[in-house]
PDB file of N, CA and C in Angstrom:
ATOM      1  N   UNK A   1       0.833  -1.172   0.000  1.00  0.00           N
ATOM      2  CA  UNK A   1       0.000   0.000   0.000  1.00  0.00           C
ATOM      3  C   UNK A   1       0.885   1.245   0.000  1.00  0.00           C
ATOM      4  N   UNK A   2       0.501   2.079  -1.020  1.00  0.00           N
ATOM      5  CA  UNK A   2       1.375   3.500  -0.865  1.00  0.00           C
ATOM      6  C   UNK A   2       0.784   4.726  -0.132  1.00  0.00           C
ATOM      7  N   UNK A   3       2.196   5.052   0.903  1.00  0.00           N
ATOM      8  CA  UNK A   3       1.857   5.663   2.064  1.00  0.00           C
ATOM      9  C   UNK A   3       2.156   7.543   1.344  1.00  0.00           C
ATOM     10  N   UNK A   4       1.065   8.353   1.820  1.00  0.00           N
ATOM     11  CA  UNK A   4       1.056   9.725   1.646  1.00  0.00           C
ATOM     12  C   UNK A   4       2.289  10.686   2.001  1.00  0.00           C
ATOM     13  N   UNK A   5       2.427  11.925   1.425  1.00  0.00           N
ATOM     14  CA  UNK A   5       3.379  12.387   2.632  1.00  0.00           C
ATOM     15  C   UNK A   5       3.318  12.388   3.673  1.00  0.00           C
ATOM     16  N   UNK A   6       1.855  12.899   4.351  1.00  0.00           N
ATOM     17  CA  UNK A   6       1.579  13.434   5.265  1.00  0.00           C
ATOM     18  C   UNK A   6       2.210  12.426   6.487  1.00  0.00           C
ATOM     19  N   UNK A   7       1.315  11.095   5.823  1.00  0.00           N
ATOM     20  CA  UNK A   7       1.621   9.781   6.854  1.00  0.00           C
ATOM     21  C   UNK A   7       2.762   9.429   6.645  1.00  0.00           C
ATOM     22  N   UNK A   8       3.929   9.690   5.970  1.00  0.00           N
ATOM     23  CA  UNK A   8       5.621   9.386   5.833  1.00  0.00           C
ATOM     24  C   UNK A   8       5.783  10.717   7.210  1.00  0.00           C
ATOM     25  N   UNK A   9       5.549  11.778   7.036  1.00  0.00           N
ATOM     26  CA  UNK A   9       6.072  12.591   8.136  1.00  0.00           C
ATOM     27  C   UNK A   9       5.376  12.262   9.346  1.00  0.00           C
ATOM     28  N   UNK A  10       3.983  11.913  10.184  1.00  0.00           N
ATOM     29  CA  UNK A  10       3.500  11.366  11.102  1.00  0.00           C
ATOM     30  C   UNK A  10       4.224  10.577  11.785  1.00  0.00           C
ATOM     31  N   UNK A  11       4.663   9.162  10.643  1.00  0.00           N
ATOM     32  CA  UNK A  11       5.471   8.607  11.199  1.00  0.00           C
ATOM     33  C   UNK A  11       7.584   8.895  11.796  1.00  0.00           C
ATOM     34  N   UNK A  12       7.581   9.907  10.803  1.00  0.00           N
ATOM     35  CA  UNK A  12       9.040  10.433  10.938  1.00  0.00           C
ATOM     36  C   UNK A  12       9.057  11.285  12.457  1.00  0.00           C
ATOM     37  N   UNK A  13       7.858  12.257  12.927  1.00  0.00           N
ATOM     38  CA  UNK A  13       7.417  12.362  14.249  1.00  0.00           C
ATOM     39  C   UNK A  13       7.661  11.391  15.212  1.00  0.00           C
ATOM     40  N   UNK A  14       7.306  10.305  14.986  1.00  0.00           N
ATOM     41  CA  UNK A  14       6.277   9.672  15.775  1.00  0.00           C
ATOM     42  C   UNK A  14       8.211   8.310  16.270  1.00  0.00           C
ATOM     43  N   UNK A  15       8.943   8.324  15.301  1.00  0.00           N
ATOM     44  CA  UNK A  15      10.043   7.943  15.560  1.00  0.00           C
ATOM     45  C   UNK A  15      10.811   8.433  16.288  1.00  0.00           C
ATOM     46  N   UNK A  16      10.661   9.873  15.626  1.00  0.00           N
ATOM     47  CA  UNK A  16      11.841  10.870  16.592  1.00  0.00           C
ATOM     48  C   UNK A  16      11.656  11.281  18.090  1.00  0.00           C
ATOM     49  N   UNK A  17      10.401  11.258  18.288  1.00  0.00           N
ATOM     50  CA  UNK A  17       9.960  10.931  19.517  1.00  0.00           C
ATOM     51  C   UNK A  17      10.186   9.458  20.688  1.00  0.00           C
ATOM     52  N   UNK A  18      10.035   8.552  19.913  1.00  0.00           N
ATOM     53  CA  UNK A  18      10.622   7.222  20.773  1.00  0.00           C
ATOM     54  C   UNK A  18      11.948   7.079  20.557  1.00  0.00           C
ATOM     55  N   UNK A  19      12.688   7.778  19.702  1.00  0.00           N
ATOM     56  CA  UNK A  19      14.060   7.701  19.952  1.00  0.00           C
ATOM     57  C   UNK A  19      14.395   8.750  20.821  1.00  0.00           C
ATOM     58  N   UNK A  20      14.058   9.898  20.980  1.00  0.00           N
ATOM     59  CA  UNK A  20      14.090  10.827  21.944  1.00  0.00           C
ATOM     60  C   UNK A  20      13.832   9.915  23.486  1.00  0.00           C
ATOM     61  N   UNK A  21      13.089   9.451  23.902  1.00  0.00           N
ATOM     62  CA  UNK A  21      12.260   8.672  25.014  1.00  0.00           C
ATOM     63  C   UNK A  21      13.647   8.290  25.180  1.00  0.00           C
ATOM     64  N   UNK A  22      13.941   6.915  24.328  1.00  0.00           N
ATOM     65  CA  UNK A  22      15.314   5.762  24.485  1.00  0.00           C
ATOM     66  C   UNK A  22      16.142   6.487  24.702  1.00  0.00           C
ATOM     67  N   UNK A  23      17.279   7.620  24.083  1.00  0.00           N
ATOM     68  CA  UNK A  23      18.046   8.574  24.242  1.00  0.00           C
ATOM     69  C   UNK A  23      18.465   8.607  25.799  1.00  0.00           C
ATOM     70  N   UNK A  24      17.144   9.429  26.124  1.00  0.00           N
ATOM     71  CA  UNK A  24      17.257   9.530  27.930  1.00  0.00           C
ATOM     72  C   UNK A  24      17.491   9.172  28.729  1.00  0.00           C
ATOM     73  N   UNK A  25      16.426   7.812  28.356  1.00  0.00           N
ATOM     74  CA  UNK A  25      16.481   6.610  29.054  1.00  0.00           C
ATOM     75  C   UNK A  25      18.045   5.599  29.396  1.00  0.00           C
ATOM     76  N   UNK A  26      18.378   5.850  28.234  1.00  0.00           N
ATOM     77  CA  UNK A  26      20.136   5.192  28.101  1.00  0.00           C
ATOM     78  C   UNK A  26      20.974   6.557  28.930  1.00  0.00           C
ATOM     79  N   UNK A  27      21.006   7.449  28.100  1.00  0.00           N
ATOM     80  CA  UNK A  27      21.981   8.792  28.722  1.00  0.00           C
ATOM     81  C   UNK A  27      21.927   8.353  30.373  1.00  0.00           C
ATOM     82  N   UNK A  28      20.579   8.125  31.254  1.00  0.00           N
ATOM     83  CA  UNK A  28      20.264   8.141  32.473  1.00  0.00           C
ATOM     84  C   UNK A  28      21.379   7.029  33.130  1.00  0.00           C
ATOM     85  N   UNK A  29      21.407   6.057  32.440  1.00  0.00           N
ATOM     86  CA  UNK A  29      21.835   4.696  32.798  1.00  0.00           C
ATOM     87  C   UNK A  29      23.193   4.909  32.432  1.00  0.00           C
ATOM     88  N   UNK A  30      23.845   5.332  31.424  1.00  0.00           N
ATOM     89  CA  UNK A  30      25.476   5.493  31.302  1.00  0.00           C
ATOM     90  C   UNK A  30      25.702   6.766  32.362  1.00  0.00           C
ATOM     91  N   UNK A  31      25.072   8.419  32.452  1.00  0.00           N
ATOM     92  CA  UNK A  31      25.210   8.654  33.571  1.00  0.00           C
ATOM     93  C   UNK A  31      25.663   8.372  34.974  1.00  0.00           C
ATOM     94  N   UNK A  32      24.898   7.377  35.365  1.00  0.00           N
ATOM     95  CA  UNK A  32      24.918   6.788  36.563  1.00  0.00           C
ATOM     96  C   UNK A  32      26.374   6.250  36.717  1.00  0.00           C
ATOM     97  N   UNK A  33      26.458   5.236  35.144  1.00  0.00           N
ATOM     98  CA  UNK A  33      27.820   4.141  35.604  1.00  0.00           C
ATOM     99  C   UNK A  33      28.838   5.119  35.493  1.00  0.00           C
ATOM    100  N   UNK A  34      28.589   6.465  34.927  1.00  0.00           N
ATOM    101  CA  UNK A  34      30.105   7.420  34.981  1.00  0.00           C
ATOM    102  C   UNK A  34      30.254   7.960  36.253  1.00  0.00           C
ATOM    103  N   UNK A  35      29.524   8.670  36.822  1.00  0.00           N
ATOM    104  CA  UNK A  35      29.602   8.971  38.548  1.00  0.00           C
ATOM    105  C   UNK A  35      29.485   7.864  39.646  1.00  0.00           C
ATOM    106  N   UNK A  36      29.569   6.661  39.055  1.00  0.00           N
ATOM    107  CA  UNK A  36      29.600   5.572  39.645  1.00  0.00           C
ATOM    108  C   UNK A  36      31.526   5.483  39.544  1.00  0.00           C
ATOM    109  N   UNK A  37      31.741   4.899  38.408  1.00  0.00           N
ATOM    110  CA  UNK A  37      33.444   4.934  38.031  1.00  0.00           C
ATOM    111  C   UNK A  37      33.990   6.036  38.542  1.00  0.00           C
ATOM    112  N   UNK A  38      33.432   7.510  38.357  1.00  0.00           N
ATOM    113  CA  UNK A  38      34.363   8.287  38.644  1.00  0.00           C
ATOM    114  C   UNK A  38      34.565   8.209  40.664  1.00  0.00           C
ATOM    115  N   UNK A  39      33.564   7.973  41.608  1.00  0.00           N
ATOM    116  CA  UNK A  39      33.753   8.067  43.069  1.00  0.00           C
ATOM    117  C   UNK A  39      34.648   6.729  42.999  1.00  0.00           C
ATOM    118  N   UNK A  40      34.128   5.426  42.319  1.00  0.00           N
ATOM    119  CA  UNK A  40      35.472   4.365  42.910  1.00  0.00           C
ATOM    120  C   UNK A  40      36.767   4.822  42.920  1.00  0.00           C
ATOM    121  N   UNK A  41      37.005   5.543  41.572  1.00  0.00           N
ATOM    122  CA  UNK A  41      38.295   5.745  41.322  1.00  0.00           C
ATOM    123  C   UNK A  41      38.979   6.861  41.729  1.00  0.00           C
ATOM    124  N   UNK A  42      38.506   7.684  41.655  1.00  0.00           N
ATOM    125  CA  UNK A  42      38.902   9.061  42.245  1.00  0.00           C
ATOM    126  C   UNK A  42      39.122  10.248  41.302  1.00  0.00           C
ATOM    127  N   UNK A  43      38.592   9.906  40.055  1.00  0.00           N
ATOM    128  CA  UNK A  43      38.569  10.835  38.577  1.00  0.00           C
ATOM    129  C   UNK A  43      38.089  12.132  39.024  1.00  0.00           C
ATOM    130  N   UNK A  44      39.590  13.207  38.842  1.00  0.00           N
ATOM    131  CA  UNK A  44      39.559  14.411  39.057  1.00  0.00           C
ATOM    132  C   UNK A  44      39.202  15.097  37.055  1.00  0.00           C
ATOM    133  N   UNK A  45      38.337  16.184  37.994  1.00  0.00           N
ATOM    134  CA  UNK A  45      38.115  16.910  36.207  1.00  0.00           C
ATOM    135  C   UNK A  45      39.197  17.417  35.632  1.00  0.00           C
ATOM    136  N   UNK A  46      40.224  17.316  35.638  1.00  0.00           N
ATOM    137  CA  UNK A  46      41.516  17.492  34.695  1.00  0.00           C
ATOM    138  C   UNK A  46      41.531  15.861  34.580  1.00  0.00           C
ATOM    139  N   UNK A  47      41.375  15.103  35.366  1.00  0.00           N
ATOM    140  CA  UNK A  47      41.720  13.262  34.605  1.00  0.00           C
ATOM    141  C   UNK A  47      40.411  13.070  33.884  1.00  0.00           C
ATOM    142  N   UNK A  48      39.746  13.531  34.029  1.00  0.00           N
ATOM    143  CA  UNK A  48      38.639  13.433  32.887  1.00  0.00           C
ATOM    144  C   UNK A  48      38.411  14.878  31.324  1.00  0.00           C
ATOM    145  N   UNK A  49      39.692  15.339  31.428  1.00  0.00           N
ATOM    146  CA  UNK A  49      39.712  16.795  30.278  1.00  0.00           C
ATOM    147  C   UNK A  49      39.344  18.255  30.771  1.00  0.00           C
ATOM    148  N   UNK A  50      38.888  17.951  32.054  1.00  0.00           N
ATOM    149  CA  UNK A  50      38.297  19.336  32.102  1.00  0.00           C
ATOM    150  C   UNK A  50      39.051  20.185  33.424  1.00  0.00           C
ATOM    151  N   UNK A  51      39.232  21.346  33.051  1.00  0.00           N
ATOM    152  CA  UNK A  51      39.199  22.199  33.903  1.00  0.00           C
ATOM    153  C   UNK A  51      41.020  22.754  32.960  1.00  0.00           C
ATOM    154  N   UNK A  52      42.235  23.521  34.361  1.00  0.00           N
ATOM    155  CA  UNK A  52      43.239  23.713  33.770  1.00  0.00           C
ATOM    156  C   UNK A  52      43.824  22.982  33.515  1.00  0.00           C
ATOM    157  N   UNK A  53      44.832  22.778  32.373  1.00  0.00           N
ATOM    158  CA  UNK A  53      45.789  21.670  32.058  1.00  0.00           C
ATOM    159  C   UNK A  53      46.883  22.138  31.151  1.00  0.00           C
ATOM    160  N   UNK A  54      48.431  22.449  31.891  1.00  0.00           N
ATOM    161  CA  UNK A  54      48.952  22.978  31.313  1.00  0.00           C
ATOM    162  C   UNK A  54      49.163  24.282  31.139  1.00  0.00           C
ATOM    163  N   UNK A  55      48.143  25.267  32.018  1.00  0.00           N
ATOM    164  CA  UNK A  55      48.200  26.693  32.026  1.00  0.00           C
ATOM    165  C   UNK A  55      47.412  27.113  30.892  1.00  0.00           C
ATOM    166  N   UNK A  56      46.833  26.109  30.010  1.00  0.00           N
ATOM    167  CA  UNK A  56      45.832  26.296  28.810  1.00  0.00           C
ATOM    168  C   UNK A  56      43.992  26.227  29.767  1.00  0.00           C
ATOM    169  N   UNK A  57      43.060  26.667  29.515  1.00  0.00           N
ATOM    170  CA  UNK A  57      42.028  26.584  29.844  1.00  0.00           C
ATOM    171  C   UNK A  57      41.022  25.641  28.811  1.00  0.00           C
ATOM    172  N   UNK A  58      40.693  24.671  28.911  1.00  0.00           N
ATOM    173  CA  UNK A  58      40.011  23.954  27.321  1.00  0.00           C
ATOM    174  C   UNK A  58      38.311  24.688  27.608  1.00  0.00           C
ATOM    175  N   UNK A  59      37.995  24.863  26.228  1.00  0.00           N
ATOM    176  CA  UNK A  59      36.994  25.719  25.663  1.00  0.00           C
ATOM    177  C   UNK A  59      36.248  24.511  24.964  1.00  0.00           C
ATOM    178  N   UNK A  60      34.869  24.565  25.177  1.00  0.00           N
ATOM    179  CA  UNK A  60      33.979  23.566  24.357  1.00  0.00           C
ATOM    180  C   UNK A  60      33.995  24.296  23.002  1.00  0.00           C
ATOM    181  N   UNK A  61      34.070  23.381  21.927  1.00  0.00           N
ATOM    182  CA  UNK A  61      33.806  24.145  20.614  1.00  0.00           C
ATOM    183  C   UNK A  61      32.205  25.131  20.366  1.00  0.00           C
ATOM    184  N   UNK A  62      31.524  24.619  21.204  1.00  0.00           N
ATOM    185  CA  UNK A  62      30.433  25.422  20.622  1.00  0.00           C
ATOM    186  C   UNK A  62      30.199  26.793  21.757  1.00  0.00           C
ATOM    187  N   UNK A  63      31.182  27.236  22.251  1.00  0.00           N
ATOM    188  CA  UNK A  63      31.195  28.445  23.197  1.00  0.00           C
ATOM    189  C   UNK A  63      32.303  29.722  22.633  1.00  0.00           C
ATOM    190  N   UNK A  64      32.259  29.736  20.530  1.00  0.00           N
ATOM    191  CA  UNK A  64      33.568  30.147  20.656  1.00  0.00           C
ATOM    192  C   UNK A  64      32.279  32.007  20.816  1.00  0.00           C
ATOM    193  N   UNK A  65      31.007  31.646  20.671  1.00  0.00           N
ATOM    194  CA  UNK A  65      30.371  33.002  21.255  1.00  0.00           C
ATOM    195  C   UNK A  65      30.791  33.693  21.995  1.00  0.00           C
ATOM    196  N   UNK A  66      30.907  33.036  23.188  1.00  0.00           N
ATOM    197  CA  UNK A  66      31.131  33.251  24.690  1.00  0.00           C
ATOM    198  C   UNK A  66      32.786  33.913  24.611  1.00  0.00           C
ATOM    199  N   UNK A  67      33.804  33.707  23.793  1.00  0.00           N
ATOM    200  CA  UNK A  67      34.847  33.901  24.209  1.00  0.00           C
ATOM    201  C   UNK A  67      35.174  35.870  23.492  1.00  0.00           C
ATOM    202  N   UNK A  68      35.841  36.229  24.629  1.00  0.00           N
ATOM    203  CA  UNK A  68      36.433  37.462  24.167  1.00  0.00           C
ATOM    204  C   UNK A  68      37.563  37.834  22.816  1.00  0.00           C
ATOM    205  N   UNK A  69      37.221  38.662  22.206  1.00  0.00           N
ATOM    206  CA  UNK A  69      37.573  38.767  20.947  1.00  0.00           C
ATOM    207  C   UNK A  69      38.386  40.422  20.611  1.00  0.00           C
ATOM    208  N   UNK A  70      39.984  39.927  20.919  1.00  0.00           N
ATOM    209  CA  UNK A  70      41.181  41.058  20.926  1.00  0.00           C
ATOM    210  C   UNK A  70      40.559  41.970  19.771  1.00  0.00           C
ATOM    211  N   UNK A  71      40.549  42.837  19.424  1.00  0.00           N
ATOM    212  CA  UNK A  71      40.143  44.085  18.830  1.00  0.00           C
ATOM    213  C   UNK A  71      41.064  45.626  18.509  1.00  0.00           C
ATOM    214  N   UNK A  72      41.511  46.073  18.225  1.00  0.00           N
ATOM    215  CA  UNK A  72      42.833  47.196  18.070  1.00  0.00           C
ATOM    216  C   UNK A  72      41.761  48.324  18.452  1.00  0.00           C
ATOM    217  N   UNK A  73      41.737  48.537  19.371  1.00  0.00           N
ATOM    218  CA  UNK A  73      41.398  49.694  19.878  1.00  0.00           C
ATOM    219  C   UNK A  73      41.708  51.104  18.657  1.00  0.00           C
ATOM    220  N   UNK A  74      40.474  52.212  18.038  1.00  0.00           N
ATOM    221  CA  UNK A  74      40.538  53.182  17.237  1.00  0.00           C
ATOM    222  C   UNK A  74      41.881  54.288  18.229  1.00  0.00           C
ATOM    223  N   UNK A  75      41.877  54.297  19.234  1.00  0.00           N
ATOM    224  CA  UNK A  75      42.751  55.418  20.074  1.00  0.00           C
ATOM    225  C   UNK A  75      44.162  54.979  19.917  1.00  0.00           C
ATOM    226  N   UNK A  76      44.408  53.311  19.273  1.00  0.00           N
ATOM    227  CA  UNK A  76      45.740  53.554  19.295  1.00  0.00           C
ATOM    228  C   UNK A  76      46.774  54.231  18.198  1.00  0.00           C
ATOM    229  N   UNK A  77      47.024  55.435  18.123  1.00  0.00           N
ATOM    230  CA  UNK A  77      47.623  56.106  17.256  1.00  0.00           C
ATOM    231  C   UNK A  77      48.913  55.186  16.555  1.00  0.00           C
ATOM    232  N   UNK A  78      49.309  55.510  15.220  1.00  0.00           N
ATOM    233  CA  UNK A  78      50.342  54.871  14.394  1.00  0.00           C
ATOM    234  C   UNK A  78      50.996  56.353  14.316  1.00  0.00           C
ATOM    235  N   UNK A  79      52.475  55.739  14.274  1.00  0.00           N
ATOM    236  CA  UNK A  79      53.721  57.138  13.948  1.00  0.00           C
ATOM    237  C   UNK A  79      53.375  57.481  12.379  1.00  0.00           C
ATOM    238  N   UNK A  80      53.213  59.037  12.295  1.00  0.00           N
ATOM    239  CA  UNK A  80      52.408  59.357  10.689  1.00  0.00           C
ATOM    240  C   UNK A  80      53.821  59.058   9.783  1.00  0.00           C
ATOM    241  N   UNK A  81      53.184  58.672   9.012  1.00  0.00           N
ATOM    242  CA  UNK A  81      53.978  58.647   7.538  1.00  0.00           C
ATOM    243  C   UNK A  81      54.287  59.460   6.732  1.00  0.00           C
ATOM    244  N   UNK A  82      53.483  60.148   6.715  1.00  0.00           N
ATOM    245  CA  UNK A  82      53.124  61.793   5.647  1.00  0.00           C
ATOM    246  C   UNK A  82      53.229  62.762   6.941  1.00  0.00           C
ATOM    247  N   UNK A  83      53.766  63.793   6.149  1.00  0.00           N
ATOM    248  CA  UNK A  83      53.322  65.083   6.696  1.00  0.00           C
ATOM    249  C   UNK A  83      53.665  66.271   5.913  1.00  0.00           C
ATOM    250  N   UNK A  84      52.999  67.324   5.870  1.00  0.00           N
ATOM    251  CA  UNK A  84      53.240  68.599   5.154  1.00  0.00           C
ATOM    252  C   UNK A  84      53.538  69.928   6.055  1.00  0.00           C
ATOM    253  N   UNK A  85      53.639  70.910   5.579  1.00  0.00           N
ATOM    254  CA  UNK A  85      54.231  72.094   6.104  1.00  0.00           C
ATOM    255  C   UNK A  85      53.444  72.733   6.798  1.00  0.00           C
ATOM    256  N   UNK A  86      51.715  72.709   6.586  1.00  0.00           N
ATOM    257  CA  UNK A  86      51.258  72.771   8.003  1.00  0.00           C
ATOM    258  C   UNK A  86      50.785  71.834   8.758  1.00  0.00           C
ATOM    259  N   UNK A  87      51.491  70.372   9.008  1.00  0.00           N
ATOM    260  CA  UNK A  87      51.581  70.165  10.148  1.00  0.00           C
ATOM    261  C   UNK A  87      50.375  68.821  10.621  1.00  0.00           C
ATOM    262  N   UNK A  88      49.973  68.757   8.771  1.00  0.00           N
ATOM    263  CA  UNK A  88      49.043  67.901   8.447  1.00  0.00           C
ATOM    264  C   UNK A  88      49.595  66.344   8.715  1.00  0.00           C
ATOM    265  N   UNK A  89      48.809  65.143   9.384  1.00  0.00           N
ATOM    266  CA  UNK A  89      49.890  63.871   9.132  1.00  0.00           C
ATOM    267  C   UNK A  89      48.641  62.704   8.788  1.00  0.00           C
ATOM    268  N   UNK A  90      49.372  61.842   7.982  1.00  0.00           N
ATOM    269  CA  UNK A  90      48.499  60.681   7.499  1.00  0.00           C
ATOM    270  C   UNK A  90      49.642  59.492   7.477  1.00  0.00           C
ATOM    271  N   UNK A  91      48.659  58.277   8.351  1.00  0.00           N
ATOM    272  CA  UNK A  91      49.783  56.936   8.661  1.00  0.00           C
ATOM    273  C   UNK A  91      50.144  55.978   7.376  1.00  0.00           C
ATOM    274  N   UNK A  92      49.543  57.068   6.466  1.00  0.00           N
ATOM    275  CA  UNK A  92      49.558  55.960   5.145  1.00  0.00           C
ATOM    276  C   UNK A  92      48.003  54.466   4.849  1.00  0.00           C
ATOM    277  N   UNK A  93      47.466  54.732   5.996  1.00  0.00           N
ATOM    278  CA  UNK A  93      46.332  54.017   6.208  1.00  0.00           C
ATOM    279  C   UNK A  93      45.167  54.263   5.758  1.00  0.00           C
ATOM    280  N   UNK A  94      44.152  53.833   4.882  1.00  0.00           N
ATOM    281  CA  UNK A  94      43.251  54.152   4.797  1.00  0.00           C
ATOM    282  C   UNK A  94      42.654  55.017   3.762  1.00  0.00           C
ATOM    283  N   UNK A  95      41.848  55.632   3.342  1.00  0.00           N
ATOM    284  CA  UNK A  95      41.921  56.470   2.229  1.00  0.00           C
ATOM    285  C   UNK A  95      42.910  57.873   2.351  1.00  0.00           C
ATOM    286  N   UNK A  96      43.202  58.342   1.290  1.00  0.00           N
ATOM    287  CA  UNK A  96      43.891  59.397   1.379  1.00  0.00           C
ATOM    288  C   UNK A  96      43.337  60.657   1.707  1.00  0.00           C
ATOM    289  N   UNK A  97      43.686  61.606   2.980  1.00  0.00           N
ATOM    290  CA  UNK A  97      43.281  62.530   3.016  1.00  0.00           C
ATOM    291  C   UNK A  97      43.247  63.852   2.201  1.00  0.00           C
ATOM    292  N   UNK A  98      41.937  64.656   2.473  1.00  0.00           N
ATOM    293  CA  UNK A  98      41.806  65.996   0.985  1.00  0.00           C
ATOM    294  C   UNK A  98      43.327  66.837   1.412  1.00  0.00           C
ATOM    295  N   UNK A  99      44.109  67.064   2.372  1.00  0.00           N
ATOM    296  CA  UNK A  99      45.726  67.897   2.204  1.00  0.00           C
ATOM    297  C   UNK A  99      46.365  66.953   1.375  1.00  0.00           C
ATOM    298  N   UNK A 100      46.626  65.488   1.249  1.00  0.00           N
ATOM    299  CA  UNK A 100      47.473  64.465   0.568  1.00  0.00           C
ATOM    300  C   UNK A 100      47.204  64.983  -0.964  1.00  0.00           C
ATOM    301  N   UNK A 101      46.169  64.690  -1.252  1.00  0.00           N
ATOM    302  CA  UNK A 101      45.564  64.570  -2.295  1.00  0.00           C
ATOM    303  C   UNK A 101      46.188  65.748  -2.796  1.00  0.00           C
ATOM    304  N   UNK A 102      45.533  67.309  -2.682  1.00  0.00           N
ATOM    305  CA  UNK A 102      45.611  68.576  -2.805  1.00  0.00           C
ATOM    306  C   UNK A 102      47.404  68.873  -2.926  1.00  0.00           C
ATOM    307  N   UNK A 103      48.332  68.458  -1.840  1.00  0.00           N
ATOM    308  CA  UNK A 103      49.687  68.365  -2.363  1.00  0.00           C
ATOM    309  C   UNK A 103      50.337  67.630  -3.743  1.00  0.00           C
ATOM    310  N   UNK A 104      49.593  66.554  -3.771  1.00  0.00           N
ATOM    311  CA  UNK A 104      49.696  65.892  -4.979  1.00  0.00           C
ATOM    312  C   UNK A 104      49.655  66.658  -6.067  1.00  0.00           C
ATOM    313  N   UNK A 105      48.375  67.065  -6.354  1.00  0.00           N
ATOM    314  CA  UNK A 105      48.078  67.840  -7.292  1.00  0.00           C
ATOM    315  C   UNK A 105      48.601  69.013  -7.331  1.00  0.00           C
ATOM    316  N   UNK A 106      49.292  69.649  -6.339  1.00  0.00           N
ATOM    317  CA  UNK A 106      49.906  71.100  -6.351  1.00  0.00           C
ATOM    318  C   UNK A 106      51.273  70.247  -6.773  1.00  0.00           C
ATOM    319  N   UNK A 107      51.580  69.581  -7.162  1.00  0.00           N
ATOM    320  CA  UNK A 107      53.178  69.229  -7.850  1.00  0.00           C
ATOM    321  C   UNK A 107      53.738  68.332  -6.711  1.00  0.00           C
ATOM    322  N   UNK A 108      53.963  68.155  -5.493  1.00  0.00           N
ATOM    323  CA  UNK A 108      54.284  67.721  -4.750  1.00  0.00           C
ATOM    324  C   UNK A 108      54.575  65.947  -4.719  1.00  0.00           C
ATOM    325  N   UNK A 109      55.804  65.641  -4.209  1.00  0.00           N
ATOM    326  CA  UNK A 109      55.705  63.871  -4.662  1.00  0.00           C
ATOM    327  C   UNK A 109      55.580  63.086  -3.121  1.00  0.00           C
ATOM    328  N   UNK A 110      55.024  61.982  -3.488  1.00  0.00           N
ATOM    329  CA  UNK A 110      54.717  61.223  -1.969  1.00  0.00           C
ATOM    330  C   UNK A 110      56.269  61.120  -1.230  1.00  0.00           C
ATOM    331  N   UNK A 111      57.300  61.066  -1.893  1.00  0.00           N
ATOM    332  CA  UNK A 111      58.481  61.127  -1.194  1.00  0.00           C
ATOM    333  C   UNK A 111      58.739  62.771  -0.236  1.00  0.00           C
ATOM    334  N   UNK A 112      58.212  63.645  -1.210  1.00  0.00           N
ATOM    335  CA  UNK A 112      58.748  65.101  -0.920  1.00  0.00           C
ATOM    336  C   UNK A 112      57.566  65.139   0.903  1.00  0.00           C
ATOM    337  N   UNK A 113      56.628  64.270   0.642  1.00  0.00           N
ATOM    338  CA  UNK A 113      55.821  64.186   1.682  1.00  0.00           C
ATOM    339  C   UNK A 113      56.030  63.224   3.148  1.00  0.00           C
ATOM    340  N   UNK A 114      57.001  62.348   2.728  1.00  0.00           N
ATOM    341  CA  UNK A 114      57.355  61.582   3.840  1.00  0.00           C
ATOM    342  C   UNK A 114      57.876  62.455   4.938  1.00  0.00           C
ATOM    343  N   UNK A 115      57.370  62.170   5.868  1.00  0.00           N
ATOM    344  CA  UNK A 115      57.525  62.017   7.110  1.00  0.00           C
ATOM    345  C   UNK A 115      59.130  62.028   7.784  1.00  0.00           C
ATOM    346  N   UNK A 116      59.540  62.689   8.674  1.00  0.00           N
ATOM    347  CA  UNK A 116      61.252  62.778   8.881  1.00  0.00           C
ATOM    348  C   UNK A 116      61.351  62.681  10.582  1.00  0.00           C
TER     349      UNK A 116
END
């Protein structure tokens, strides 16, 4: 007999649900025998991976959210590259500023503009 979509997905439900149930049901039972093994034995969370080891901290892969992310701060100034006669300076970074430009075009060469 040929089965509908509808009743192909009912049943694709209706699986994922009793495998969900079993899941638990097992997780519950290996649970147990791991905090069971770990009091006989004396399994510290570095003998089981976790905690410090090495002066390294281990990070679960799915927490790289959670982790702080180095950034160059806008305030940290670079020694300018350019500069002109009043006093104008550019680190060479970024688009060129309207004095760069404007020296350019007044005859001026990016060398005659470096920075001393």
């Amino acid at each position: 007999m040929a089965k509908t979509f509808l009743q192909v997905q009912n049943q694709i439900a209706q699986l994922q649900r009793e495998a969900e149930q079993l899941r638990k049901k097992e997780a519950d039972g290996v649970l147990s025998r791991i905090k069971e093994a770990i009091a006989v034995y004396g399994f510290s969370a570095a003998d089981l991976g976790f905690g410090k080891t090495d002066g390294r901290v281990s990070v679960p892969k799915n927490s790289v959210k959670n982790r702080a992310v180095k950034t160059k701060k806008s305030s940290e100034l670079r020694a300018p590259k350019f500069r002109d006669e009043q006093g104008n300076t550019w680190s060479g970074r970024g688009p060129r500023p309207a004095w760069f430009k404007a020296a350019l075009e007044g005859g001026k060469s990016t060398d005659e503009l470096l920075a001393k």
